[in-house]
Protein backbone atom coordinates (compact mmCIF):
# COMPACT_ATOMS: atom_id res chain seq x y z
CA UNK A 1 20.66 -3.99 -15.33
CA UNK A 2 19.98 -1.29 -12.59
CA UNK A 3 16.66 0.07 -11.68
CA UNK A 4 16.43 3.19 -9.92
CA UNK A 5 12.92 4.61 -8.05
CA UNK A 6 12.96 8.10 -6.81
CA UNK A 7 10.33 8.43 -3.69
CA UNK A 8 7.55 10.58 -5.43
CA UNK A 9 6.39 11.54 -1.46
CA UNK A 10 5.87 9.41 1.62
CA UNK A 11 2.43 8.30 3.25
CA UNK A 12 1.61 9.65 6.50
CA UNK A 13 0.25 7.49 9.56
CA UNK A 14 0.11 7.32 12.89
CA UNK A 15 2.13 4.00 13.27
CA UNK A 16 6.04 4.29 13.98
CA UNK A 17 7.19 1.15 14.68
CA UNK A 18 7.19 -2.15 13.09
CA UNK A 19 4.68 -4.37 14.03
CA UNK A 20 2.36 -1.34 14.77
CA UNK A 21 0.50 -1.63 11.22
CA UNK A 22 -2.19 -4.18 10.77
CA UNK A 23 -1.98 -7.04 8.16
CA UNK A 24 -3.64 -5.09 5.16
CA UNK A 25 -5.86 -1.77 5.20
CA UNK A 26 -7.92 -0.94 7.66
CA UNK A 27 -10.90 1.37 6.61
CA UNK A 28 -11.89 2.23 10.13
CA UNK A 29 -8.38 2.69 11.55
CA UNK A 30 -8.08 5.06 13.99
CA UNK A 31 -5.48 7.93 13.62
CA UNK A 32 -5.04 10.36 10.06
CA UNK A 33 -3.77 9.09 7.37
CA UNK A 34 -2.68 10.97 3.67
CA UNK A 35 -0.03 10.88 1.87
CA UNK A 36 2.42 14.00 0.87
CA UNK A 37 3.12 14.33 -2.54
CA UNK A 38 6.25 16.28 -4.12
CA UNK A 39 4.80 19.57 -4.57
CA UNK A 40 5.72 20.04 -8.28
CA UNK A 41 3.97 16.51 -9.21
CA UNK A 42 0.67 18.03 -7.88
CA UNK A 43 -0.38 19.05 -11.18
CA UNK A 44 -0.82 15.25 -11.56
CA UNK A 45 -3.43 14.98 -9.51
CA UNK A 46 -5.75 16.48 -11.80
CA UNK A 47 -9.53 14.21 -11.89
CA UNK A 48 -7.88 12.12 -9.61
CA UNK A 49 -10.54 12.90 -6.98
CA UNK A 50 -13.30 11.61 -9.12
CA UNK A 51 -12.25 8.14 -7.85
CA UNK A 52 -13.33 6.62 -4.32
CA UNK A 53 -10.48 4.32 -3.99
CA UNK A 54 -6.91 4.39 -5.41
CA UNK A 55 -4.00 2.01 -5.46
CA UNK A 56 -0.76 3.39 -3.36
CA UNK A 57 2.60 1.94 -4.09
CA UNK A 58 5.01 2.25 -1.60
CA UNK A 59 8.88 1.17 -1.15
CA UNK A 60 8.88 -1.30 2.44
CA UNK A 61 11.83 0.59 3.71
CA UNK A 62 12.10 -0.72 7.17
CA UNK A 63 12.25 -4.57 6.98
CA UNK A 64 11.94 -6.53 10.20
CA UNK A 65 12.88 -10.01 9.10
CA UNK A 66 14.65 -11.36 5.79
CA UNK A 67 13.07 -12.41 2.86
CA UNK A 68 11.91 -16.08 3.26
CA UNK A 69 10.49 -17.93 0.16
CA UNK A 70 7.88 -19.79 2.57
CA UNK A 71 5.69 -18.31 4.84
CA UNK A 72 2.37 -18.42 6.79
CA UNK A 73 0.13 -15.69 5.90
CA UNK A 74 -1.94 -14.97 9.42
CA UNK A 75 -5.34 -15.33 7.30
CA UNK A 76 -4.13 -18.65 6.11
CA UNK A 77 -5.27 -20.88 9.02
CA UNK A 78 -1.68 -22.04 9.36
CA UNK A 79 -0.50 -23.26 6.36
CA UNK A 80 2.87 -22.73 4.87
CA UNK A 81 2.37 -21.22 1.38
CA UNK A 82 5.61 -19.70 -0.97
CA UNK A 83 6.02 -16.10 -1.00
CA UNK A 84 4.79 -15.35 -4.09
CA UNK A 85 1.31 -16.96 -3.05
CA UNK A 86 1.38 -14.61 0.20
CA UNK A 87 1.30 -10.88 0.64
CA UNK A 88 4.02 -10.86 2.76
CA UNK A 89 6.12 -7.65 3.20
CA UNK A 90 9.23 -9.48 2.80
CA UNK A 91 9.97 -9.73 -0.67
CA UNK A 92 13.19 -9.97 -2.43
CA UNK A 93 11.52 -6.43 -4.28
CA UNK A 94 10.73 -4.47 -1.27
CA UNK A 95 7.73 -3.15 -2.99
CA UNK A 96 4.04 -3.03 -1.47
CA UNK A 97 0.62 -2.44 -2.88
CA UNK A 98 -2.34 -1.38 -0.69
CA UNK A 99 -5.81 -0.09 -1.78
CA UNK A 100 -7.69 3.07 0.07
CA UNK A 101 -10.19 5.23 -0.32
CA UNK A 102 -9.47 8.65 -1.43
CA UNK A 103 -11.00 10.71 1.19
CA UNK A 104 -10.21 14.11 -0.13
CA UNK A 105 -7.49 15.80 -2.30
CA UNK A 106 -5.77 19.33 -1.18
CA UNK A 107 -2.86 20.79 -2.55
CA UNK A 108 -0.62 17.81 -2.65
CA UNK A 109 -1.84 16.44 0.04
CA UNK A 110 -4.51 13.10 -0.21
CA UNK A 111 -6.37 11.95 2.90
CA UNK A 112 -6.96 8.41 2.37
CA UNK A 113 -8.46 5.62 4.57
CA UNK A 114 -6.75 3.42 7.11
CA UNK A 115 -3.26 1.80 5.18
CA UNK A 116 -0.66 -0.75 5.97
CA UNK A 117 2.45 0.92 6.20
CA UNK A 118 4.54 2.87 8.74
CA UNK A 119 5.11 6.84 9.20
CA UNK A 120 6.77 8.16 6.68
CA UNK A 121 6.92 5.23 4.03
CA UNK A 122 8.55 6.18 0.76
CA UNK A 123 5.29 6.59 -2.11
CA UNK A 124 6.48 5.08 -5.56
CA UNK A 125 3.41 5.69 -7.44
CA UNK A 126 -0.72 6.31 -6.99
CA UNK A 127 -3.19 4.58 -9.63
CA UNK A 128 -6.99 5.17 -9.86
CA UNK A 129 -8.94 2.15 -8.80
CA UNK A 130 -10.97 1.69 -11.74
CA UNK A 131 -14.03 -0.94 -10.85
CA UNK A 132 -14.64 -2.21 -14.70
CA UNK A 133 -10.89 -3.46 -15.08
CA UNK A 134 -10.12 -3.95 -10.74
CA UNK A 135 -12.75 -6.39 -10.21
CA UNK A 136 -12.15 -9.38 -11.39
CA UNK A 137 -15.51 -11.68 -10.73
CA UNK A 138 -13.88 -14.75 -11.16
CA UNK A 139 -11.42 -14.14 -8.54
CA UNK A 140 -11.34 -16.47 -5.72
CA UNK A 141 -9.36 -16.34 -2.33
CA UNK A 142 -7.06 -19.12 -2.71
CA UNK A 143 -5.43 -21.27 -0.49
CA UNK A 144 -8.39 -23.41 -0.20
C-alpha cells in the first residue's frame, strides 16, 4: 500500500541549518515565524483564529542521522529509551508534530510562536488545539 502527502505549504523560520532548531518549541524564540499556506486552501482557515494555540504537522525533510530504534532524548537525564518513547526527529515516518500559538491569521499567512523545524519545512496539516480534549490531566512525563 502507498501513501502519498502533498505539502499543503511550508513553515517559515529563521533557522537554515540542521542543528539550528531547538529541541521542541520555543515561545520566546527570537526571529519570525508563520507558516505559508497554499493560497486556494485559505478558505480553510475560516474560525481558525478563535484558537490561541494550534497543532502544525510537518514532513522532517532534511534528516541528519538515520533512524535508530534507541535513543537518548536530551531531557532524559541520559537514559537510553526506544524511539517510540522519545520525540526524536528520526523516525522511520518522517513526520513531526509541534504545538504554537497562533499569533495572528492574514491571508494565508499564520504567524505563530517560536517552532522546531527548519526554513522552509514542508506543512502536512494544521489542527485547532482544543483544551477540553488536548489536556489530558492524568498525563505524566514519563521516563521516571
Amino acid at each position: 500500500m502507498d501513501i502519498v502527502f502533498h505539502p499543503i505549504g511550508r513553515i517559515r523560520t529563521p533557522f537554515t541549518t540542521v542543528g539550528d532548531p531547538p529541541h521542541q518549541p520555543d515561545p520566546d524564540a527570537p526571529g519570525t515565524f508563520y507558516i505559508e499556506l497554499h493560497p486556494e486552501l485559505t478558505d480553510g482557515l475560516y474560525k481558525l483564529e478563535t484558537f490561541a494555540y494550534i497543532h502544525v504537522f510537518f514532513y522532517l525533510d532534511r534528516p541528519d542521522k538515520p533512524v535508530t530504534l534507541h535513543v537518548k532524548p536530551p531531557k532524559a537525564g541520559g537514559i537510553e529509551v526506544g524511539l517510540f518513547a522519545s520525540r526524536s526527529p528520526r523516525r522511520p515516518n518522517p513526520i513531526g508534530l509541534s504545538t504554537v500559538r497562533l499569533k495572528s491569521i492574514t491571508g494565508s499567512r499564520l504567524d505563530i510562536s517560536g517552532i522546531d523545524v527548519l526554513d522552509k519545512t514542508p506543512l502536512l496539516d494544521i489542527k485547532p488545539y482544543i483544551k477540553r480534549l488536548d489536556i489530558k490531566e492524568d498525563a505524566d512525563n514519563g521516563w521516571g
